[in-house]
Protein backbone atom coordinates (compact mmCIF):
# COMPACT_ATOMS: atom_id res chain seq x y z
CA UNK A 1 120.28 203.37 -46.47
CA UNK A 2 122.19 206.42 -48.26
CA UNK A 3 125.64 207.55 -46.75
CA UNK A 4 125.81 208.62 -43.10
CA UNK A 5 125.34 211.78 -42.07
CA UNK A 6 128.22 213.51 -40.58
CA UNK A 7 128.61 215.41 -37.62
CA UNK A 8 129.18 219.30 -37.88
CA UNK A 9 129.67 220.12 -34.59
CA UNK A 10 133.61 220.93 -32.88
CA UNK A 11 132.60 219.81 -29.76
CA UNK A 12 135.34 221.01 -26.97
CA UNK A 13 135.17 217.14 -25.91
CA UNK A 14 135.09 214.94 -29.35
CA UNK A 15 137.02 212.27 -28.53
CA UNK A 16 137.83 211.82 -32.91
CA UNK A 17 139.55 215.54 -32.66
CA UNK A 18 141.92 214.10 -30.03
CA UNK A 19 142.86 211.34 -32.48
CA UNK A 20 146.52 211.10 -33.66
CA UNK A 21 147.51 211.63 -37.39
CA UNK A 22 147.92 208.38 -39.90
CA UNK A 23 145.60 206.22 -38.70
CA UNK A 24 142.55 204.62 -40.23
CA UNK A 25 139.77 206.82 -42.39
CA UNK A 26 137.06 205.24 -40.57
CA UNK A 27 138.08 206.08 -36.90
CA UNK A 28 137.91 209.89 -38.26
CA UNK A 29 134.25 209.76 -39.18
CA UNK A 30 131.79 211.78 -36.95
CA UNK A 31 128.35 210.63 -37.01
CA UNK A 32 125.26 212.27 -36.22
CA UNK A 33 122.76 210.03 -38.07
CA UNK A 34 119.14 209.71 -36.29
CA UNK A 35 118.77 206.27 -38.34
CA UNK A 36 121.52 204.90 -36.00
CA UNK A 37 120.65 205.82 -33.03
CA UNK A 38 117.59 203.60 -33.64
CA UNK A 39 120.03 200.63 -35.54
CA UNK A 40 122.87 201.07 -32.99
CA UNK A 41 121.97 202.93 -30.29
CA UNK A 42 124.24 205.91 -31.28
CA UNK A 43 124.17 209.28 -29.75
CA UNK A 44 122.83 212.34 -31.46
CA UNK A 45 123.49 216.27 -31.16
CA UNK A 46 120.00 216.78 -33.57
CA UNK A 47 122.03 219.75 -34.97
CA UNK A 48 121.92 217.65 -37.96
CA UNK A 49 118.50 216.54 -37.98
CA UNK A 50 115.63 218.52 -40.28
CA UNK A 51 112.21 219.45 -39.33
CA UNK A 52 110.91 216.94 -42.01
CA UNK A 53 113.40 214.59 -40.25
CA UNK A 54 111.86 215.32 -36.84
CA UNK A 55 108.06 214.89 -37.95
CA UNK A 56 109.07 211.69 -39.57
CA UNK A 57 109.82 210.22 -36.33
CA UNK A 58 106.82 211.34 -34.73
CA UNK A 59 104.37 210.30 -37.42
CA UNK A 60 106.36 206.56 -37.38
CA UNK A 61 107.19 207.08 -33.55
CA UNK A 62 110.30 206.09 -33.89
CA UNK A 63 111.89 205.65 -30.67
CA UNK A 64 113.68 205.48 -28.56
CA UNK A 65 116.10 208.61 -29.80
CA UNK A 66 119.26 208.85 -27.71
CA UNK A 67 120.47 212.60 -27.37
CA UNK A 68 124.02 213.80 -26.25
CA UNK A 69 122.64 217.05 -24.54
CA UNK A 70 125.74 218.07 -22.65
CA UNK A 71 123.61 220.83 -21.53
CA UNK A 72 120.09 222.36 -21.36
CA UNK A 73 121.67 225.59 -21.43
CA UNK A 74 121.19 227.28 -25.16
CA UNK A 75 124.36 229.42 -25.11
CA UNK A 76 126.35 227.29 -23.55
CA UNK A 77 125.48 224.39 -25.94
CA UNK A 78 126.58 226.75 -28.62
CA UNK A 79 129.89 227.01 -26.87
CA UNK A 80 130.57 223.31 -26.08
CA UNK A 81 130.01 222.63 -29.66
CA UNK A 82 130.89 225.41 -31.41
CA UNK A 83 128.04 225.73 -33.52
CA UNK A 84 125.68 228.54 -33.27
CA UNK A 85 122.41 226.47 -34.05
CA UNK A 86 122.94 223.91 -31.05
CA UNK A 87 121.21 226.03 -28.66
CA UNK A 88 118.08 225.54 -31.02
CA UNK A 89 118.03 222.30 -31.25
CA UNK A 90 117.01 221.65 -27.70
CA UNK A 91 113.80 223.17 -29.21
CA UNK A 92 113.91 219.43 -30.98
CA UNK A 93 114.05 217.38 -27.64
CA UNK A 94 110.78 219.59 -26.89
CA UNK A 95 109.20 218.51 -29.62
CA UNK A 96 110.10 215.17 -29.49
CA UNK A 97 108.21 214.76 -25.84
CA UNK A 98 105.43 216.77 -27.02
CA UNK A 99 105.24 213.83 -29.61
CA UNK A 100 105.31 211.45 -27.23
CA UNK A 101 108.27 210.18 -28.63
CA UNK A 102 110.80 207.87 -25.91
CA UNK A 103 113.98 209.34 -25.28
CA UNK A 104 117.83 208.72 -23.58
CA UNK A 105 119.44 211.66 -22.62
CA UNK A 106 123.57 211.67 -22.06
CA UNK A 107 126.17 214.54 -20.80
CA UNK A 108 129.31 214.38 -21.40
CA UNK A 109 130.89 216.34 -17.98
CA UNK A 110 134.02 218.92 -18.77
CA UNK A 111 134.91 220.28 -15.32
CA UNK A 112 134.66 224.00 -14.86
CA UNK A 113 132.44 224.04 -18.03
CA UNK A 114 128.77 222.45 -17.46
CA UNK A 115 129.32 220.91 -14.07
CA UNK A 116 128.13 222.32 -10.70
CA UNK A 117 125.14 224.60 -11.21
CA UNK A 118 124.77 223.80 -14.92
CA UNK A 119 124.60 220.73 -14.38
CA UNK A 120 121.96 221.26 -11.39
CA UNK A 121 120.18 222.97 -14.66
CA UNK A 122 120.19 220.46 -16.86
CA UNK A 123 118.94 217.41 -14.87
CA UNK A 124 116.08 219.73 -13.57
CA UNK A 125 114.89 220.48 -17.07
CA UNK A 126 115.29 216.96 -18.60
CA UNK A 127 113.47 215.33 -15.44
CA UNK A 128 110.79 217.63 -16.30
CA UNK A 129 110.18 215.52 -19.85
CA UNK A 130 109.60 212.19 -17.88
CA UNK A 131 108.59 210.14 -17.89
CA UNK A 132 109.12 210.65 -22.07
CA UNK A 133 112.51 211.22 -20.93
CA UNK A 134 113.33 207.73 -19.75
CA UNK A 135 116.92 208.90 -18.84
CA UNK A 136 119.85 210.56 -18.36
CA UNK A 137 123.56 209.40 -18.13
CA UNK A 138 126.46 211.54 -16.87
CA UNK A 139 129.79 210.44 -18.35
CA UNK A 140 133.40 212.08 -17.75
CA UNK A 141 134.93 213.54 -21.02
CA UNK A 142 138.03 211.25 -22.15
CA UNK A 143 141.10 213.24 -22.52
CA UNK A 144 144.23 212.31 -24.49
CA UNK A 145 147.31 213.59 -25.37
CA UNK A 146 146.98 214.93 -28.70
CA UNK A 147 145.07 217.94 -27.71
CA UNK A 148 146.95 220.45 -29.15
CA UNK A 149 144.86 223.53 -30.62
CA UNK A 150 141.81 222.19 -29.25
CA UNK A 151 140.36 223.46 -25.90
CA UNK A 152 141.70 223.49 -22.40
CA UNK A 153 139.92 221.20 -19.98
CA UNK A 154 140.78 219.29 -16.97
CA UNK A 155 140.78 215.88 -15.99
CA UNK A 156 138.61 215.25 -12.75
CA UNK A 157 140.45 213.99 -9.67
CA UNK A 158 139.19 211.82 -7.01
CA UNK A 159 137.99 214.94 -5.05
CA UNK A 160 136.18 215.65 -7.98
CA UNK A 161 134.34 212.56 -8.70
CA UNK A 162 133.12 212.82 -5.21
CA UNK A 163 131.40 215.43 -5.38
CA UNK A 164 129.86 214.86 -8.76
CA UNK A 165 128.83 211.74 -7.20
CA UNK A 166 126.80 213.42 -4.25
CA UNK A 167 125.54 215.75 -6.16
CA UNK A 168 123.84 212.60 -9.08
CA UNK A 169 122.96 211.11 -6.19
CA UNK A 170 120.95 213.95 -4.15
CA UNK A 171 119.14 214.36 -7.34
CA UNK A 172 118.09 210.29 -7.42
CA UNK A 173 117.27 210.71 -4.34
CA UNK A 174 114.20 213.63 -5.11
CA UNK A 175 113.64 211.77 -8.28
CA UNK A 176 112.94 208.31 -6.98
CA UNK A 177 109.94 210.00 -4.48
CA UNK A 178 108.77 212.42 -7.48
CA UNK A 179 109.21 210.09 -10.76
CA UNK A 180 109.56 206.89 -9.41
CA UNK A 181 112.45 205.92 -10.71
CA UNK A 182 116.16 207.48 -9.76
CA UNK A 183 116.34 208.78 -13.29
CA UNK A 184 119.94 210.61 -13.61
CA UNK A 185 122.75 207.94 -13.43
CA UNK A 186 126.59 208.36 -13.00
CA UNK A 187 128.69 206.03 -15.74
CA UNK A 188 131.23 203.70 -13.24
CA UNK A 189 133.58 206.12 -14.09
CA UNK A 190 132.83 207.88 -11.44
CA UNK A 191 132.70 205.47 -8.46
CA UNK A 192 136.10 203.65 -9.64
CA UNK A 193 137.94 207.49 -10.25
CA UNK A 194 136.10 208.02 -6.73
CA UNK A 195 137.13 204.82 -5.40
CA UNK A 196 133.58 204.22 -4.03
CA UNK A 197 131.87 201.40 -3.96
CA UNK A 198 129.85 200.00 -6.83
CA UNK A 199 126.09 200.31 -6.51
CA UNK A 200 124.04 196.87 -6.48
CA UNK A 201 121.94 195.85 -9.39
CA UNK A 202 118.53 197.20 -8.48
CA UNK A 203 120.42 200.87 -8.63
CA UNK A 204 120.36 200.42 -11.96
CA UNK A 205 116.80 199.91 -12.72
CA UNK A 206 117.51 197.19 -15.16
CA UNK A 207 120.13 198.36 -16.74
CA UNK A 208 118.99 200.99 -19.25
CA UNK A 209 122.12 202.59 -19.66
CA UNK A 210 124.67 199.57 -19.37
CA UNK A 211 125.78 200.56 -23.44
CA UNK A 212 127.15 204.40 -21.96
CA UNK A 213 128.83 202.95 -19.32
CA UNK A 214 126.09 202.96 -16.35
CA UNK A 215 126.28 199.84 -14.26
CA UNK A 216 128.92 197.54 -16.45
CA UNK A 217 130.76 196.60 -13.62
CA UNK A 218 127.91 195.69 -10.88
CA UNK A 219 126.50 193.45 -13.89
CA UNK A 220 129.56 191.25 -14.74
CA UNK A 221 130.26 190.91 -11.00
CA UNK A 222 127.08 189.75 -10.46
CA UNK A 223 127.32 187.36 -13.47
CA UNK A 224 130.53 185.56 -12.20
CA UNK A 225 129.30 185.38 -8.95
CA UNK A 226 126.07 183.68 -10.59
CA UNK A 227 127.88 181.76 -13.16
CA UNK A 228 130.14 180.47 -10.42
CA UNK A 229 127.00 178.79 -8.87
CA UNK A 230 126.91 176.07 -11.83
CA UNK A 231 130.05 175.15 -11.16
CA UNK A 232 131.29 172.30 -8.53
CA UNK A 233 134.77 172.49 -6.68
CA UNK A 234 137.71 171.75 -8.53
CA UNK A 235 141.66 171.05 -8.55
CA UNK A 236 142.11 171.74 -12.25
CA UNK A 237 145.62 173.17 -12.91
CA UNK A 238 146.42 176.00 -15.31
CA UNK A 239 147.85 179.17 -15.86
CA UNK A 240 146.92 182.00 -18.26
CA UNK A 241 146.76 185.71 -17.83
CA UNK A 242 144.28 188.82 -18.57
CA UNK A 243 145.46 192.35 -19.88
CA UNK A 244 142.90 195.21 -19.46
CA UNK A 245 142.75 199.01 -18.76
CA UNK A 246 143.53 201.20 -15.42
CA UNK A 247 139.92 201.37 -14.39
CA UNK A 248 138.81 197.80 -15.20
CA UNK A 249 141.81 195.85 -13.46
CA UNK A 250 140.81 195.80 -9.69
CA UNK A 251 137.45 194.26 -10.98
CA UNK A 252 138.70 191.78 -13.24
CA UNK A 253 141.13 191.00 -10.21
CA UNK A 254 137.74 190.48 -8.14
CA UNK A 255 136.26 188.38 -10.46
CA UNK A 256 139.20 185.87 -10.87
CA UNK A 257 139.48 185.47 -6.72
CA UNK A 258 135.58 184.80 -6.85
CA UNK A 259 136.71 182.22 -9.83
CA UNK A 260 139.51 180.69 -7.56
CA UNK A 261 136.87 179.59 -4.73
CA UNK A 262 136.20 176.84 -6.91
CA UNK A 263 139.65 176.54 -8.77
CA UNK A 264 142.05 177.39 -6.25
CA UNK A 265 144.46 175.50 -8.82
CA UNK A 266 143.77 177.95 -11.64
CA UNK A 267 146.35 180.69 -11.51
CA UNK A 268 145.33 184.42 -13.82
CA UNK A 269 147.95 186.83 -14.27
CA UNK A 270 146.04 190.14 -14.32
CA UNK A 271 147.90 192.57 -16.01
CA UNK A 272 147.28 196.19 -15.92
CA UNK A 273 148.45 198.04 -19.40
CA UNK A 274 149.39 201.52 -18.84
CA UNK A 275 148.10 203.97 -22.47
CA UNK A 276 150.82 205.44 -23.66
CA UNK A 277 149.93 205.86 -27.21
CA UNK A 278 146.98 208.24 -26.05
CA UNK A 279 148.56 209.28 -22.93
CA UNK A 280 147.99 207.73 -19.60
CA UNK A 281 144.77 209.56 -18.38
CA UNK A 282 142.71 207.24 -21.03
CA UNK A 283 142.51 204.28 -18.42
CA UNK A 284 139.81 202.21 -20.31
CA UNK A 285 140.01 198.83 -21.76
CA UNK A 286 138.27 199.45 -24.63
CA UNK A 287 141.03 202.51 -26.17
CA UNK A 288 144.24 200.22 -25.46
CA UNK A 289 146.03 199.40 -28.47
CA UNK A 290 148.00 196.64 -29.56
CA UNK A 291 151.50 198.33 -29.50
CA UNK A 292 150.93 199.01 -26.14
CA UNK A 293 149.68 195.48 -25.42
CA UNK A 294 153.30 193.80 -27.24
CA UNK A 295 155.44 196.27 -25.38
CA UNK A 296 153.94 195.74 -22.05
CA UNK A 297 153.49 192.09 -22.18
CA UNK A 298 156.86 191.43 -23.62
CA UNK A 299 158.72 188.44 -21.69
CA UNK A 300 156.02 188.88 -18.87
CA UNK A 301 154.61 185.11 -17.62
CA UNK A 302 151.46 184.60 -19.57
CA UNK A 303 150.91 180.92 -19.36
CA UNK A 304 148.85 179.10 -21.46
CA UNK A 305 146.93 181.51 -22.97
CA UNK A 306 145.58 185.55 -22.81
CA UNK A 307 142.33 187.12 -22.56
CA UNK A 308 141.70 190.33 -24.07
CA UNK A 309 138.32 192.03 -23.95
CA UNK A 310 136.55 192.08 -27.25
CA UNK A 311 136.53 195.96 -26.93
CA UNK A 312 139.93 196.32 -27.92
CA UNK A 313 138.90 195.22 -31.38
CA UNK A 314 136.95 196.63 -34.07
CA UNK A 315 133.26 195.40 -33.64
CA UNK A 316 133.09 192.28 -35.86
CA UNK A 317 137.23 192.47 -36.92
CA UNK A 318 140.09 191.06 -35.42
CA UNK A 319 142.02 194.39 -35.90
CA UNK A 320 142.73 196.51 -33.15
CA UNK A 321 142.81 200.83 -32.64
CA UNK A 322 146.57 201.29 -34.79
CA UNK A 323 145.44 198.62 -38.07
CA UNK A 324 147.55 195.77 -36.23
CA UNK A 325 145.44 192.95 -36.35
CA UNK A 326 144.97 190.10 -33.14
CA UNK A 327 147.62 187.94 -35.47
CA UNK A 328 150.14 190.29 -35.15
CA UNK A 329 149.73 190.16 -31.43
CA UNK A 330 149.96 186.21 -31.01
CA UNK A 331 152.62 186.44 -33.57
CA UNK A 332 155.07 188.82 -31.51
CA UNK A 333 153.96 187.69 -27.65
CA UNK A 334 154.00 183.95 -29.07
CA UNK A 335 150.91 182.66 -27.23
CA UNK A 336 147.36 182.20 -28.16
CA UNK A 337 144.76 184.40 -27.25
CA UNK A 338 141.03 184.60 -26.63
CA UNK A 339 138.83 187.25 -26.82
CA UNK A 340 136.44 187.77 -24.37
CA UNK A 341 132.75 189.38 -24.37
CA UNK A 342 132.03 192.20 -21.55
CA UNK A 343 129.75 189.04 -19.38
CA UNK A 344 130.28 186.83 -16.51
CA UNK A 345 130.04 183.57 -18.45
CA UNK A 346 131.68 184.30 -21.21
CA UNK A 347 135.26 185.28 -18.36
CA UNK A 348 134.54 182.27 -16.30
CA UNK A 349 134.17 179.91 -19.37
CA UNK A 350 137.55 181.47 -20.82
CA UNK A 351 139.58 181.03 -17.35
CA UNK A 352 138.30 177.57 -16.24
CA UNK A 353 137.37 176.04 -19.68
């Protein structure tokens, strides 16, 4: 495979615009490849995909191709990502179900911008391309601090995730008796900014969009609480802690009281670390850096040993968002740390084990 293709787009929501200066090359490169969507599962705008690029895939059906729509309104797409020609390539996603060609379909929500009635818009024109459209995931745009120069937009509140919420879920609700399946799906975002309750696992319809954020917390409840089933009663003693994001520390708080049923011995600091290198509205795990993680967990009681998510790191490196590397961590907090994958097993196993 040649070099990747690079994005063109200035999307009013690209999370690489809102990076800070000095760090990495790599975390500054925008793709918009169609070869990894299919290797990775990567998004694409198809403002950077050919014709000839477009009949390959239907000649090889090649599929499934995951789209970042953000809307199914041709100016407006032009707006969000300031590029004149995004409002024909929807034209692509047409051809691509006319080519019986499997798609997943993802907006990224800015409030004010293609919420409410656009978004009404959209879902009602992507449902239309099921069941070729398999489906569609609704995510809330990540805003940081270094936004300066780049668009306005506003962080949804509770009140806000509400009624994006009732609105997905009217929609599932028309889908489900016209499709057969619910279709449009809110990321768990949504219901934790909401502070609603997490759907159970048939929601989900098997999990189709667990990689965008759709259903990642009902599955690695459901895991512990499974997991926790192979396991007899215990009086094991130990202490160690867990350091996550905003959003994910309630749940990893639920998880370790399901834990401590069976080792009511086993004591987990969870600790919640506040983002202040991107500013504190990013609230997941997975944009936490490692300053952030040796100021915050300086002289706290850690025990014998901290869990960190493996989404903290660099997929297959042990460095983290600002080049310091999980070394310089255990160095500087003076404890030793395991890294975690996002499943039920693989928390219990690092608690109890």
């Amino acid at each position: 495979m040649d070099e990747y293709r690079s994005c063109r787009n200035k999307c009013i929501f690209c999370f690489i615009d809102q990076m800070p200066p000095g760090m990495r090359d790599t975390l500054y490169f925008k793709d918009d490849d169609a070869r990894l969507s299919f290797l990775q599962g990567n998004y694409i705008t198809l403002t950077n995909m050919s014709d000839e690029d477009l009949d390959r895939i239907i000649l090889y059906k090649l599929s499934p191709v995951n789209i970042s729509i953000q809307t199914m309104n041709p100016e407006l797409r032009c707006k969000m990502l300031h590029n004149r020609f995004a409002g024909d390539a929807l034209k692509k996603v047409k051809k691509l179900y006319e080519g019986g060609i499997e798609m997943n379909s993802q907006i990224v929500l800015c409030k004010g911008i293609n919420d409410g009635k656009e978004l009404d818009y959209s879902i009602e024109k992507l449902a239309e391309m099921a069941p070729f459209m398999r489906s569609l995931s609704v995510v809330p745009i990540g805003l940081t601090k270094f936004r300066e120069g780049l668009a306005k937009v506003e962080k949804f509140q509770k009140e806000d995730a509400n009624i994006v919420l009732d609105q997905i879920e009217a929609w599932q609700e028309k889908l489900l008796e016209r499709l057969g399946t619910r279709f449009v799906f809110a990321s768990d975002e949504w219901y934790l900014t909401a502070e609603r309750p997490i759907p159970e696992e048939s929601y989900y319809e098997g999990y189709g969009q667990i990689e965008n954020g759709v259903g990642m917390v009902r599955s690695l409840i459901d895991e512990v609480v499974e997991g926790m089933e192979t396991y007899a009663h215990s009086d094991k003693k130990r202490t160690i802690s867990a350091a996550t994001g905003v959003l994910a520390a309630p749940i990893i708080q639920t998880c370790v009281e399901e834990i401590q049923k069976k080792f009511p011995n086993v004591e987990v600091h969870v600790y919640t670390i506040i983002n202040d290198f991107f500013g504190h509205d990013i609230t997941v795990a997975g944009l936490i850096t490692a300053q952030d993680l040796m100021k915050q967990l300086k002289d706290k009681p850690l025990g014998d040993a901290l869990i960190l998510p493996d989404t903290m790191l660099r997929s297959g490196e042990d460095v983290f968002l600002d080049d310091y590397t999980l070394e310089d961590v255990k160095k500087t907090l003076q404890i030793p740390i395991r890294i975690v994958e996002s499943d039920g097993m693989s928390l219990i196993r690092a608690i109890v084990e």
